[in-house]
PDB file of N, CA and C in Angstrom:
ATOM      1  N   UNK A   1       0.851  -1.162   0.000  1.00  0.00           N
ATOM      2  CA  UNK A   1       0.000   0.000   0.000  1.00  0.00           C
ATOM      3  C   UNK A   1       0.895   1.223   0.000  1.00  0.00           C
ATOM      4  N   UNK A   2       0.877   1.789  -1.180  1.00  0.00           N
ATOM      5  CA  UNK A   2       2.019   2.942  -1.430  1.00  0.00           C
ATOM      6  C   UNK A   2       2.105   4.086  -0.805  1.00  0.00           C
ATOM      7  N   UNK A   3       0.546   4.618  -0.514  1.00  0.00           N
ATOM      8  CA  UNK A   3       0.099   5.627  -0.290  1.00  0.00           C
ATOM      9  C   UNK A   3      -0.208   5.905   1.602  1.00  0.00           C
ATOM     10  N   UNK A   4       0.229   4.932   2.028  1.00  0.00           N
ATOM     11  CA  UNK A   4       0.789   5.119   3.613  1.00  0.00           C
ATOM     12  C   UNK A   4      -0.583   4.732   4.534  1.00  0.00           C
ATOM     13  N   UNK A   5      -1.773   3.700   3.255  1.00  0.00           N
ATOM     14  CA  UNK A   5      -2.325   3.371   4.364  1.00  0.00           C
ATOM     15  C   UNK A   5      -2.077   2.277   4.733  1.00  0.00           C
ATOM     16  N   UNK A   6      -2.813   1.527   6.005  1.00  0.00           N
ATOM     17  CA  UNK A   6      -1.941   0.187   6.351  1.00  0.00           C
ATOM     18  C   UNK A   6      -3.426  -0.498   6.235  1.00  0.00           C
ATOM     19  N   UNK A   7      -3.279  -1.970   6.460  1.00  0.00           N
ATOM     20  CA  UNK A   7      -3.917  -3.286   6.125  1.00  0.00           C
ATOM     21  C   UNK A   7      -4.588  -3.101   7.442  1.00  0.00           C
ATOM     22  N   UNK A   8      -6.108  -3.499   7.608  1.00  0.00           N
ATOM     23  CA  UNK A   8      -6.496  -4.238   8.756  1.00  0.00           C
ATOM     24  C   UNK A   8      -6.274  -5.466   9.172  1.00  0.00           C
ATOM     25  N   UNK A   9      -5.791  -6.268   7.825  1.00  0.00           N
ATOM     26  CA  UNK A   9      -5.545  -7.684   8.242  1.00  0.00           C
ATOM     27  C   UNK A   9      -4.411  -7.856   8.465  1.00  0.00           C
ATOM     28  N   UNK A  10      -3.180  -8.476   9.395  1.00  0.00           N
ATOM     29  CA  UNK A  10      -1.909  -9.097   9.029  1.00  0.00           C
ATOM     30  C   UNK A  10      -1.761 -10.399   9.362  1.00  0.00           C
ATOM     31  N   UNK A  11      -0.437 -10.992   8.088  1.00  0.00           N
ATOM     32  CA  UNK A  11      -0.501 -12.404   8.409  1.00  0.00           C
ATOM     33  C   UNK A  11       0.609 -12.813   9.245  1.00  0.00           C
ATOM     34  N   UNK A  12       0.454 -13.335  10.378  1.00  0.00           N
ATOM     35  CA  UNK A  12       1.179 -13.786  11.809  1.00  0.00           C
ATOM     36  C   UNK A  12       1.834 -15.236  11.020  1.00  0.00           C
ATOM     37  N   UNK A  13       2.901 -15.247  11.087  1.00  0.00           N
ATOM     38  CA  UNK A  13       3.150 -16.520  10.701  1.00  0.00           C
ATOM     39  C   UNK A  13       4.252 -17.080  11.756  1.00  0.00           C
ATOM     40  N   UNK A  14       3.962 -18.199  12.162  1.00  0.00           N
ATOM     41  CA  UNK A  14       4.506 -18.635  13.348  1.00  0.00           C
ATOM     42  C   UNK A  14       4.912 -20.437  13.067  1.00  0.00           C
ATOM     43  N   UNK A  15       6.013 -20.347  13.612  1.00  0.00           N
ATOM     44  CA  UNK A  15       6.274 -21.699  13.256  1.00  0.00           C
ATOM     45  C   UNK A  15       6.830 -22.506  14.518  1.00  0.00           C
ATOM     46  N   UNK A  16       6.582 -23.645  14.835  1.00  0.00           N
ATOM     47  CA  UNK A  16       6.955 -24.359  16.182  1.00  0.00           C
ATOM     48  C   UNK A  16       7.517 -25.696  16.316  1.00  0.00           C
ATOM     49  N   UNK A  17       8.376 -25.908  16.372  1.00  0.00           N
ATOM     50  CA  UNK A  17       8.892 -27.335  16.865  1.00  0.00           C
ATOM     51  C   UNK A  17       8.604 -27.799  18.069  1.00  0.00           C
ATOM     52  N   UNK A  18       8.002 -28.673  18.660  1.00  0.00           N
ATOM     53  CA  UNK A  18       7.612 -29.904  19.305  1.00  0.00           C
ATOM     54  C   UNK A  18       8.233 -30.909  19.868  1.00  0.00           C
ATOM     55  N   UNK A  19       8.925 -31.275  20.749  1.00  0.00           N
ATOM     56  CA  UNK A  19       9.255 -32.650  21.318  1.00  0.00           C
ATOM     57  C   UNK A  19       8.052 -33.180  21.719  1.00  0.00           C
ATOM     58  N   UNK A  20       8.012 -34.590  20.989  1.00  0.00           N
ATOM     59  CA  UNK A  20       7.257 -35.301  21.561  1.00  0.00           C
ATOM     60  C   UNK A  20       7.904 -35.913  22.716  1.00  0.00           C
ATOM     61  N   UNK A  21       7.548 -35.536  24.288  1.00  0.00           N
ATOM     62  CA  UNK A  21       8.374 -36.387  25.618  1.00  0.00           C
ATOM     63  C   UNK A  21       7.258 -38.007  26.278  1.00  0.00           C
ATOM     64  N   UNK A  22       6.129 -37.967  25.948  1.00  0.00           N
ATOM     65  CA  UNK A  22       4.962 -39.036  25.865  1.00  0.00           C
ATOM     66  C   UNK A  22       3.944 -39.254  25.274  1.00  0.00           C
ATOM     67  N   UNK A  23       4.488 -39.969  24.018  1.00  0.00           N
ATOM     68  CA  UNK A  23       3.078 -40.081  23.092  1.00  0.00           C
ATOM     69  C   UNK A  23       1.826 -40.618  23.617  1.00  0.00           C
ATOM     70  N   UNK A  24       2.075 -41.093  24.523  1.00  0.00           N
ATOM     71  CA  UNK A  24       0.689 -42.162  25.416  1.00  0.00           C
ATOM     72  C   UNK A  24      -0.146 -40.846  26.106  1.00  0.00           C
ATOM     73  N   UNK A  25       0.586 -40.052  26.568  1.00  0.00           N
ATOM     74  CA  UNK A  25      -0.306 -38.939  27.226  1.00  0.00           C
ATOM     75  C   UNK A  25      -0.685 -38.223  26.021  1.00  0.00           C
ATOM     76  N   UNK A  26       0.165 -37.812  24.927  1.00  0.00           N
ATOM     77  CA  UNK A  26      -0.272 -36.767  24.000  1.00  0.00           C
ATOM     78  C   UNK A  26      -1.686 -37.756  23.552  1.00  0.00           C
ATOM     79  N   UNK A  27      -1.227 -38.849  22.553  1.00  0.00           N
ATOM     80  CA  UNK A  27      -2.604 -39.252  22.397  1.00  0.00           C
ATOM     81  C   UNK A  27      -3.715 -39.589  23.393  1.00  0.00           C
ATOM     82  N   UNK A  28      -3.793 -39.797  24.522  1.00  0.00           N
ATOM     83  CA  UNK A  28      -4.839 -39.876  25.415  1.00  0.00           C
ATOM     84  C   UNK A  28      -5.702 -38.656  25.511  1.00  0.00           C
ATOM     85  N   UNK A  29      -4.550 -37.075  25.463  1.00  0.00           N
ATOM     86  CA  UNK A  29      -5.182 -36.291  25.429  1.00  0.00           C
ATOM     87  C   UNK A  29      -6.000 -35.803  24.171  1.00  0.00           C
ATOM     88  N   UNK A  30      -5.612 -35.968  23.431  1.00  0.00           N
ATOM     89  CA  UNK A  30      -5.777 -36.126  21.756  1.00  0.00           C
ATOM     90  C   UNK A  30      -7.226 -36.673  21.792  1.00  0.00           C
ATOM     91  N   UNK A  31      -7.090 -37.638  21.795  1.00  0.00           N
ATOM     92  CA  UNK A  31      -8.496 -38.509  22.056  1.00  0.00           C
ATOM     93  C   UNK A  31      -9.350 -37.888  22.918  1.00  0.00           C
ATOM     94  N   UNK A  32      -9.408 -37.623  24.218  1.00  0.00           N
ATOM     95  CA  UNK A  32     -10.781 -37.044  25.187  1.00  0.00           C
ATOM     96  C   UNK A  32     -10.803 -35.858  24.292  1.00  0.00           C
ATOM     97  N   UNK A  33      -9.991 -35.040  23.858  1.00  0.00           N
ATOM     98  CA  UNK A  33     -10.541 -33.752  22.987  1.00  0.00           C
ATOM     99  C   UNK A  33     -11.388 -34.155  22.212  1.00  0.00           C
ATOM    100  N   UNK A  34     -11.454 -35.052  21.146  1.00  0.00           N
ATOM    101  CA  UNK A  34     -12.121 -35.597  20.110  1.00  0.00           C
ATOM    102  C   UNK A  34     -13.535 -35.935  20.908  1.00  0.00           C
ATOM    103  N   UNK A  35     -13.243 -36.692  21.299  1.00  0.00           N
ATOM    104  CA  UNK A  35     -14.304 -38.157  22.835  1.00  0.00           C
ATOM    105  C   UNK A  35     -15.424 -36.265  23.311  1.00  0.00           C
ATOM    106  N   UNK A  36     -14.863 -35.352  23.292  1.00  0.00           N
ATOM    107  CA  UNK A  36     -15.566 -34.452  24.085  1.00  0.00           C
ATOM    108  C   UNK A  36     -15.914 -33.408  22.976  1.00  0.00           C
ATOM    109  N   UNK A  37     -16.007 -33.371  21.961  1.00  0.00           N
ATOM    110  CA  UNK A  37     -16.087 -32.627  20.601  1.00  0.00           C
ATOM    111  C   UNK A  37     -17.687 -32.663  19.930  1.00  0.00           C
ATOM    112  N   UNK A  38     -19.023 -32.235  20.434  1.00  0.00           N
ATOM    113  CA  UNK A  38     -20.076 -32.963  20.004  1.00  0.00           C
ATOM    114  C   UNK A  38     -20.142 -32.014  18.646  1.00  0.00           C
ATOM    115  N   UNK A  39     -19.460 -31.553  17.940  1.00  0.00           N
ATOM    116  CA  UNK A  39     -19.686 -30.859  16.947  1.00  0.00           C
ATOM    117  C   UNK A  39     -19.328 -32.008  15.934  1.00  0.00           C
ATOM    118  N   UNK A  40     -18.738 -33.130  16.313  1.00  0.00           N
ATOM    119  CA  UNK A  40     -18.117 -33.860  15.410  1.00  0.00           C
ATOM    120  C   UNK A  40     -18.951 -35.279  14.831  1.00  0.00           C
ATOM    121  N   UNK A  41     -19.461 -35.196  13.570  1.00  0.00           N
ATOM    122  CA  UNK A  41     -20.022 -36.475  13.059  1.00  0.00           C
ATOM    123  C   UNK A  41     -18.977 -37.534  13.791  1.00  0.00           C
ATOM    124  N   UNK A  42     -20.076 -38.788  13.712  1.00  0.00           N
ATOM    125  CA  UNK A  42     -19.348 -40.056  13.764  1.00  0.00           C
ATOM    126  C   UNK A  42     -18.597 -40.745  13.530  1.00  0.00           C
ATOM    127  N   UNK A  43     -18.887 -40.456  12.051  1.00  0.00           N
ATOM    128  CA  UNK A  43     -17.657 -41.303  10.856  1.00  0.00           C
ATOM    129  C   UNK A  43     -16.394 -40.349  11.150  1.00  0.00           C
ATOM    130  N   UNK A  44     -16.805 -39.154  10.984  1.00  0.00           N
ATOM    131  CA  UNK A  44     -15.037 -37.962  11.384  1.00  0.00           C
ATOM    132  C   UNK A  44     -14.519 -38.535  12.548  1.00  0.00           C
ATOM    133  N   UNK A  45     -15.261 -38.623  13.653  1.00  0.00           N
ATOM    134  CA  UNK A  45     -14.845 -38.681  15.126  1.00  0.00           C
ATOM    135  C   UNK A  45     -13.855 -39.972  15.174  1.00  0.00           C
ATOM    136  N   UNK A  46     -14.468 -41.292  13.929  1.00  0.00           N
ATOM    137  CA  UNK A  46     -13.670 -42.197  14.472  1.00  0.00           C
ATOM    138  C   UNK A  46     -12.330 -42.491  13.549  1.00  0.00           C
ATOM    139  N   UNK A  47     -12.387 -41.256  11.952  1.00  0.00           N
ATOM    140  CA  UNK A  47     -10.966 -41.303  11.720  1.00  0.00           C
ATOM    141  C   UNK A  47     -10.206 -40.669  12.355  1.00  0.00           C
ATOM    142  N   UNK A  48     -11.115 -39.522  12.829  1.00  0.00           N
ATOM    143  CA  UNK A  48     -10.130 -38.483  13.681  1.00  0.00           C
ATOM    144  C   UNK A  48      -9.476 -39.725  14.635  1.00  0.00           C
ATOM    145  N   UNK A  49      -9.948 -40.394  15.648  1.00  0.00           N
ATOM    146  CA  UNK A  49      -9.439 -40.979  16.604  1.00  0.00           C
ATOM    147  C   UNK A  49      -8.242 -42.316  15.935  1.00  0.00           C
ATOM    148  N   UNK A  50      -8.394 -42.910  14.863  1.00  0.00           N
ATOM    149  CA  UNK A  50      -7.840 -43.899  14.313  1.00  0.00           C
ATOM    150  C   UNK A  50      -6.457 -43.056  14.216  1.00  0.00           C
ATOM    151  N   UNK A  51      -6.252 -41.722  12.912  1.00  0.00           N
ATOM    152  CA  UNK A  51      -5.303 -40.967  12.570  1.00  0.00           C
ATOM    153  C   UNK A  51      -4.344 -40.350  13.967  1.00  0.00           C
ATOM    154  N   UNK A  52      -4.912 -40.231  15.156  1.00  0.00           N
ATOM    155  CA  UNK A  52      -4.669 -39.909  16.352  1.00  0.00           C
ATOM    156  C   UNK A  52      -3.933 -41.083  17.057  1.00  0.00           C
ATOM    157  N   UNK A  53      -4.427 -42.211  16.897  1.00  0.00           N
ATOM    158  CA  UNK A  53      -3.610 -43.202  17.475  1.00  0.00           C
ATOM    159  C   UNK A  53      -2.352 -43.844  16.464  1.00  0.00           C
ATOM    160  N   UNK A  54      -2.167 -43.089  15.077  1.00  0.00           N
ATOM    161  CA  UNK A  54      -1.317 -44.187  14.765  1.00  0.00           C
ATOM    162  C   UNK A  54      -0.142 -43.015  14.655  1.00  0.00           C
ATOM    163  N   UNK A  55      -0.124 -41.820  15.095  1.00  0.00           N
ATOM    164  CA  UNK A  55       0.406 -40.338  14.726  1.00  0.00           C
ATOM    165  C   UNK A  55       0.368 -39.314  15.705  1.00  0.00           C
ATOM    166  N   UNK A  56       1.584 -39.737  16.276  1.00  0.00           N
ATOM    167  CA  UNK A  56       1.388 -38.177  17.386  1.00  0.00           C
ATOM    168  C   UNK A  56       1.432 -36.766  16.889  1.00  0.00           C
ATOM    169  N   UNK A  57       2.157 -36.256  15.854  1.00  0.00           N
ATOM    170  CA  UNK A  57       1.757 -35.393  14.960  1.00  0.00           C
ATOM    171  C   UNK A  57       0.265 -34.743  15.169  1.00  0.00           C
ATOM    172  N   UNK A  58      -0.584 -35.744  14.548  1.00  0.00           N
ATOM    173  CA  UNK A  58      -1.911 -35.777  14.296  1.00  0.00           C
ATOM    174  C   UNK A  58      -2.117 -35.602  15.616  1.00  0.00           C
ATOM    175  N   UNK A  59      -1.592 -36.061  16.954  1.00  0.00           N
ATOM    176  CA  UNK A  59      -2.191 -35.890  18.110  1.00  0.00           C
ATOM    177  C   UNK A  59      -2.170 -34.590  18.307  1.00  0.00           C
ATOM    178  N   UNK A  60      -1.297 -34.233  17.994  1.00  0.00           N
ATOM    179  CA  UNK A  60      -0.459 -32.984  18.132  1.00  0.00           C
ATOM    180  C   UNK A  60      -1.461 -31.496  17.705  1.00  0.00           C
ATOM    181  N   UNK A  61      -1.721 -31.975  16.610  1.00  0.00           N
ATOM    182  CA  UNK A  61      -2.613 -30.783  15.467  1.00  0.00           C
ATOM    183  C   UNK A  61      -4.073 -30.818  16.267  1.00  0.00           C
ATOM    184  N   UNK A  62      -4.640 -32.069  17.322  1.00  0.00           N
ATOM    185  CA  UNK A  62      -5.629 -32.040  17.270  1.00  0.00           C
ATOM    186  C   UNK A  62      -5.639 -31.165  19.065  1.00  0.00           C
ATOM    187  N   UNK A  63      -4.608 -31.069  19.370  1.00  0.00           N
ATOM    188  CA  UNK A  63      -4.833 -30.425  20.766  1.00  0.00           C
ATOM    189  C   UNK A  63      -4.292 -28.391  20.813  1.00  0.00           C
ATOM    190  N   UNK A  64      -3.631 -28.786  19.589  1.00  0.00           N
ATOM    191  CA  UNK A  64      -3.216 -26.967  19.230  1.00  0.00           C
ATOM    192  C   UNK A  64      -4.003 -26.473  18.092  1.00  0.00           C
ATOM    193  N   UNK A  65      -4.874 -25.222  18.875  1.00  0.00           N
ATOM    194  CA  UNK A  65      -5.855 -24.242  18.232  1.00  0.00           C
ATOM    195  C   UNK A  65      -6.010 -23.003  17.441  1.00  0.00           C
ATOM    196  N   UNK A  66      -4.925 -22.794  16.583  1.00  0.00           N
ATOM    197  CA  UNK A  66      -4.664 -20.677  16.678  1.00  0.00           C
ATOM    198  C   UNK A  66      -5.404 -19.937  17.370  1.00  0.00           C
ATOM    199  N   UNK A  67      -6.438 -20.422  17.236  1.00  0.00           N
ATOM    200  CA  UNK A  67      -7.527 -19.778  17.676  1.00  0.00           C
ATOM    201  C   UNK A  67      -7.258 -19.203  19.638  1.00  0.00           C
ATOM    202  N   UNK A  68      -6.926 -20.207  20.173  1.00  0.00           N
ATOM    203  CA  UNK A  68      -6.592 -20.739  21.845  1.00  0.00           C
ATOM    204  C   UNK A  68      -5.603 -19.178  21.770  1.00  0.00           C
ATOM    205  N   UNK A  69      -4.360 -19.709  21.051  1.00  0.00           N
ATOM    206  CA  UNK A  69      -3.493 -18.728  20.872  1.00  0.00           C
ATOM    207  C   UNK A  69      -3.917 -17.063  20.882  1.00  0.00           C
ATOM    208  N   UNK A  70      -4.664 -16.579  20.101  1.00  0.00           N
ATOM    209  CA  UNK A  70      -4.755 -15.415  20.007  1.00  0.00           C
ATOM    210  C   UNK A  70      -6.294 -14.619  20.725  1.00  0.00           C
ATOM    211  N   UNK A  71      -6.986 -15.625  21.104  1.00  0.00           N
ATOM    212  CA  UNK A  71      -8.340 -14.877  22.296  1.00  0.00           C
ATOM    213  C   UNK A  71      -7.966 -13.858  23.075  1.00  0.00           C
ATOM    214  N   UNK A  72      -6.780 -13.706  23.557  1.00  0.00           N
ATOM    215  CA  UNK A  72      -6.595 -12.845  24.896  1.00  0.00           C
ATOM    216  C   UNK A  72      -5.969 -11.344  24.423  1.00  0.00           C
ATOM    217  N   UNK A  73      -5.699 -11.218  22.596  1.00  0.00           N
ATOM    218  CA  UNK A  73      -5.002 -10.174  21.933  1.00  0.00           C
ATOM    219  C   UNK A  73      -6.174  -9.257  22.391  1.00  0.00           C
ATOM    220  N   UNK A  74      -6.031  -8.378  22.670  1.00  0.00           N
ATOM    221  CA  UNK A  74      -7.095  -6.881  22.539  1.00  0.00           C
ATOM    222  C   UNK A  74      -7.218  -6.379  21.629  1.00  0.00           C
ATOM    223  N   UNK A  75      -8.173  -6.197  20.832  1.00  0.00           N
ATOM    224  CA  UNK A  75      -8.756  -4.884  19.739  1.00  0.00           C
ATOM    225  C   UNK A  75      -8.007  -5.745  18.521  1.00  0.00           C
ATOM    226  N   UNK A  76      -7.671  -7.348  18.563  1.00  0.00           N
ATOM    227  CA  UNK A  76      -7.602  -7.823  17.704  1.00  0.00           C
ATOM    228  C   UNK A  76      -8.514  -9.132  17.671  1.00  0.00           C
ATOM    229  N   UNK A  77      -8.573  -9.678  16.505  1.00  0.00           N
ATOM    230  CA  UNK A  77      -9.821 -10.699  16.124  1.00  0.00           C
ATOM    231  C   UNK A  77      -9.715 -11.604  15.375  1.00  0.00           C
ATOM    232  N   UNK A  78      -9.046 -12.902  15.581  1.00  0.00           N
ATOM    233  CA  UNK A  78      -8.883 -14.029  13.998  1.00  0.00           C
ATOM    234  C   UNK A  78     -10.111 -14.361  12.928  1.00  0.00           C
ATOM    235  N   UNK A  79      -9.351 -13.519  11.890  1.00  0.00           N
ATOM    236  CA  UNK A  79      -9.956 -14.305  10.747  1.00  0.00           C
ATOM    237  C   UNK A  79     -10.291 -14.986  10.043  1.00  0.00           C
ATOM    238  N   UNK A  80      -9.312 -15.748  10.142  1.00  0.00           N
ATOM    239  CA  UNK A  80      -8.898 -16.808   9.379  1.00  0.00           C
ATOM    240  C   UNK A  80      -7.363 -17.463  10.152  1.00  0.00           C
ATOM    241  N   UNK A  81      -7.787 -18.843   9.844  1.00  0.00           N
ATOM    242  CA  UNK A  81      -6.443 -20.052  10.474  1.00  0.00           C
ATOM    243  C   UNK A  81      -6.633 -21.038   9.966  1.00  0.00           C
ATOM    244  N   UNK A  82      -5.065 -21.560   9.731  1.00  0.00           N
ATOM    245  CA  UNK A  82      -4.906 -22.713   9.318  1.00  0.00           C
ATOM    246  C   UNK A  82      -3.540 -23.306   9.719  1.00  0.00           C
ATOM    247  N   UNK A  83      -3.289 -24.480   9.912  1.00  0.00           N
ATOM    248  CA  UNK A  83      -2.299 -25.340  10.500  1.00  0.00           C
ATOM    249  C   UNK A  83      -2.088 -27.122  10.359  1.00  0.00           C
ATOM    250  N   UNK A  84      -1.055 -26.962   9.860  1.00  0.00           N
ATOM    251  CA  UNK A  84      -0.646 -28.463  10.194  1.00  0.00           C
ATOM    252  C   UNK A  84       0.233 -28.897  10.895  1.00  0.00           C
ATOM    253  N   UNK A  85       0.574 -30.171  11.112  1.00  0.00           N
ATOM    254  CA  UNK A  85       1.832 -30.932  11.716  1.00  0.00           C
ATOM    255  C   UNK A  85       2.645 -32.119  10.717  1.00  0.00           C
ATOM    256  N   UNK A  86       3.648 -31.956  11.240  1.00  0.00           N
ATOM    257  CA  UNK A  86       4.656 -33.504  10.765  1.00  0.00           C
ATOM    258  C   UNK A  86       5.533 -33.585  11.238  1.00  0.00           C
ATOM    259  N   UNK A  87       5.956 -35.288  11.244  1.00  0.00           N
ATOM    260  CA  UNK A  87       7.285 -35.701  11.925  1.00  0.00           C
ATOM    261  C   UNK A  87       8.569 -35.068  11.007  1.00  0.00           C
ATOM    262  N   UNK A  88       9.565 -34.327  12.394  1.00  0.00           N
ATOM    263  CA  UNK A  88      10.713 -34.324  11.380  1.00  0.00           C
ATOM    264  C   UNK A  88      11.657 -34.938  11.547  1.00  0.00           C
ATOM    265  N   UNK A  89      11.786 -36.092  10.964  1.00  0.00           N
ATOM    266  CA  UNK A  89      12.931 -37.487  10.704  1.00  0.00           C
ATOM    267  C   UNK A  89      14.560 -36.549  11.558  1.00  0.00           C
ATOM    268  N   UNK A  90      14.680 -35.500  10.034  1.00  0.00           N
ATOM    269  CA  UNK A  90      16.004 -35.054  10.498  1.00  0.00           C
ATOM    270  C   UNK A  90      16.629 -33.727  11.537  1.00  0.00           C
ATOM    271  N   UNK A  91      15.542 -33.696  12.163  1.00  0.00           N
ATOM    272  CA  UNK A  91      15.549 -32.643  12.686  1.00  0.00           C
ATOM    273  C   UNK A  91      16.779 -32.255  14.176  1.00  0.00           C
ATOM    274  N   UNK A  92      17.317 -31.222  13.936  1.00  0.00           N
ATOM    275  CA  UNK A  92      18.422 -31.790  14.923  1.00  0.00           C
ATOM    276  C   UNK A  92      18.654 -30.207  16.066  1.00  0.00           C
ATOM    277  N   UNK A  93      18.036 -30.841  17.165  1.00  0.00           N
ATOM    278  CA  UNK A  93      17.700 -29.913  18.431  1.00  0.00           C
ATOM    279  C   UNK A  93      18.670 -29.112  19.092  1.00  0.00           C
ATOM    280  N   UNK A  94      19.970 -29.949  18.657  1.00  0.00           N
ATOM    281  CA  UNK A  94      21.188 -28.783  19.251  1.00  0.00           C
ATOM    282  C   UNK A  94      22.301 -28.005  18.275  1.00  0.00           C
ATOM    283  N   UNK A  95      21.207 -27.937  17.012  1.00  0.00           N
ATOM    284  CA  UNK A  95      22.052 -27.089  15.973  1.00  0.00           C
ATOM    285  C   UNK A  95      21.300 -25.508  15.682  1.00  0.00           C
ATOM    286  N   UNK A  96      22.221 -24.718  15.576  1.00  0.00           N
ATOM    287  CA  UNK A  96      21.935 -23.759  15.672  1.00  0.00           C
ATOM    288  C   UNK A  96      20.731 -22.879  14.627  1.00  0.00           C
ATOM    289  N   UNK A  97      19.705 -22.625  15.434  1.00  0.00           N
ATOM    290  CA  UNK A  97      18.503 -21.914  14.272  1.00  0.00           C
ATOM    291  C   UNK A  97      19.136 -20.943  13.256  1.00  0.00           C
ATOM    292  N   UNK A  98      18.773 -21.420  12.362  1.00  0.00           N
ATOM    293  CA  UNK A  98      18.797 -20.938  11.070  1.00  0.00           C
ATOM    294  C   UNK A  98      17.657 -20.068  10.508  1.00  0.00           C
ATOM    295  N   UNK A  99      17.350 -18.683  10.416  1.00  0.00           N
ATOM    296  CA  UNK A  99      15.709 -18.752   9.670  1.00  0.00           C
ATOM    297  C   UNK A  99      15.606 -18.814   8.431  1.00  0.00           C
ATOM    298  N   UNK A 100      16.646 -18.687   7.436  1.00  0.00           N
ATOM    299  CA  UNK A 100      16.486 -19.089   6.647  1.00  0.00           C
ATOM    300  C   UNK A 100      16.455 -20.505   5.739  1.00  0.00           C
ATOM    301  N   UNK A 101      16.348 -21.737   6.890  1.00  0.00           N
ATOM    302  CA  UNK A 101      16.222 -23.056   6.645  1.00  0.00           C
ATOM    303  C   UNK A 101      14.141 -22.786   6.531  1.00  0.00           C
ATOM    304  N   UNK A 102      14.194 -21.707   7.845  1.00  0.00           N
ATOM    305  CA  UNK A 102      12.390 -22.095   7.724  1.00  0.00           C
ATOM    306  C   UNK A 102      11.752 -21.133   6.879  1.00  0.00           C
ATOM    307  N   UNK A 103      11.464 -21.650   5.506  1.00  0.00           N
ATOM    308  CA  UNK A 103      11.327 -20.339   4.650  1.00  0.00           C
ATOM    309  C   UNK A 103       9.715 -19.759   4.886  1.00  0.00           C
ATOM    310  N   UNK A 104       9.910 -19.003   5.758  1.00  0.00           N
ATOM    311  CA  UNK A 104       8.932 -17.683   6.635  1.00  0.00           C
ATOM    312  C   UNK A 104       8.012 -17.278   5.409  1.00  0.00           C
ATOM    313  N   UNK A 105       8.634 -17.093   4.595  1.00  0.00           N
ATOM    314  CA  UNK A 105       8.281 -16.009   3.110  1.00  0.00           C
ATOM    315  C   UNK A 105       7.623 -17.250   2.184  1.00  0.00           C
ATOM    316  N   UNK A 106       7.797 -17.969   2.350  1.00  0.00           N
ATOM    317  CA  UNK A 106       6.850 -19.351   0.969  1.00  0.00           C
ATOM    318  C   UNK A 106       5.316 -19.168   1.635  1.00  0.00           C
ATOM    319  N   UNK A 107       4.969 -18.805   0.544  1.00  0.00           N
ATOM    320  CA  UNK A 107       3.488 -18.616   0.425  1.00  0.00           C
ATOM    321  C   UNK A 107       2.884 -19.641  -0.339  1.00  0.00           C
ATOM    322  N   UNK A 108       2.011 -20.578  -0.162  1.00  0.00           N
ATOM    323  CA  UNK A 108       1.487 -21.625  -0.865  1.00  0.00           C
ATOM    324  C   UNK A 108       0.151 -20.895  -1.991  1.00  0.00           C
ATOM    325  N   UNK A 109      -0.368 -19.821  -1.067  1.00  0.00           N
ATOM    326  CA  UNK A 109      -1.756 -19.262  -1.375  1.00  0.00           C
ATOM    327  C   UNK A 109      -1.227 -17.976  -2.835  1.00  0.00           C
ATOM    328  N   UNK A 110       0.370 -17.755  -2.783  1.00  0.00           N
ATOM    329  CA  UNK A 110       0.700 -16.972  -2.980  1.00  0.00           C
ATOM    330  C   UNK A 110       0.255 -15.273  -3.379  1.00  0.00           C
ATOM    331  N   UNK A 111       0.208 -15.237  -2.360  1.00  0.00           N
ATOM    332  CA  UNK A 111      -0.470 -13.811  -1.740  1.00  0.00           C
ATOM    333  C   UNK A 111       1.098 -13.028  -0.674  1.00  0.00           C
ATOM    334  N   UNK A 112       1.836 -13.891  -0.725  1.00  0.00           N
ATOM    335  CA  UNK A 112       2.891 -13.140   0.333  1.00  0.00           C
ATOM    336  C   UNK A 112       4.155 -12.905  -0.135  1.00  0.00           C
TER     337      UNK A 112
END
């Protein structure tokens, strides 16, 4: 916007790595979220729960909300969210962050 006005919308882009330290608790919890979800058809509820037990990942995605995240911002309001998870095979916890390994700027929607 050239002309010095600014956007009401901005896009927060946030990225997170995960140790999984007990998959038995992550998925347990994973599951009563689902188990306690009455918004959720049947048939969903029980891939949701299948995909949940064979994938902590998936456990993972099903207990983190953006939404959770940003309620408490003031005089701000989510619009729109979206998120996934995956295992990272090579991922290595005591090497030094890089941000340009996590490319911040790849836009899939390409809008960014």
């Amino acid at each position: 916007m050239s002309n010095g006005e600014t956007s009401r919308f901005v896009r927060l882009h946030v990225e997170l790595v995960m140790e999984i330290t007990d998959a038995g608790q992550l998925t347990h919890a994973a599951l009563d979220r689902i188990d306690g979800d009455p918004s959720l058809p049947d048939d969903e509820r029980r891939q949701s729960q299948e995909t949940v037990k064979e994938d902590p990942a998936e456990a993972l995605a099903h207990l983190i909300d953006p939404f959770d995240l940003v309620t408490a911002v003031p005089g701000a309001e989510l619009a729109q969210a979206s998120w996934s998870s995956e295992g990272l095979a090579d991922y290595d916890p005591d090497a030094e962050w890089d941000a340009a390994e996590w490319d911040l700027a790849d836009d899939s929607d390409g809008e960014g």
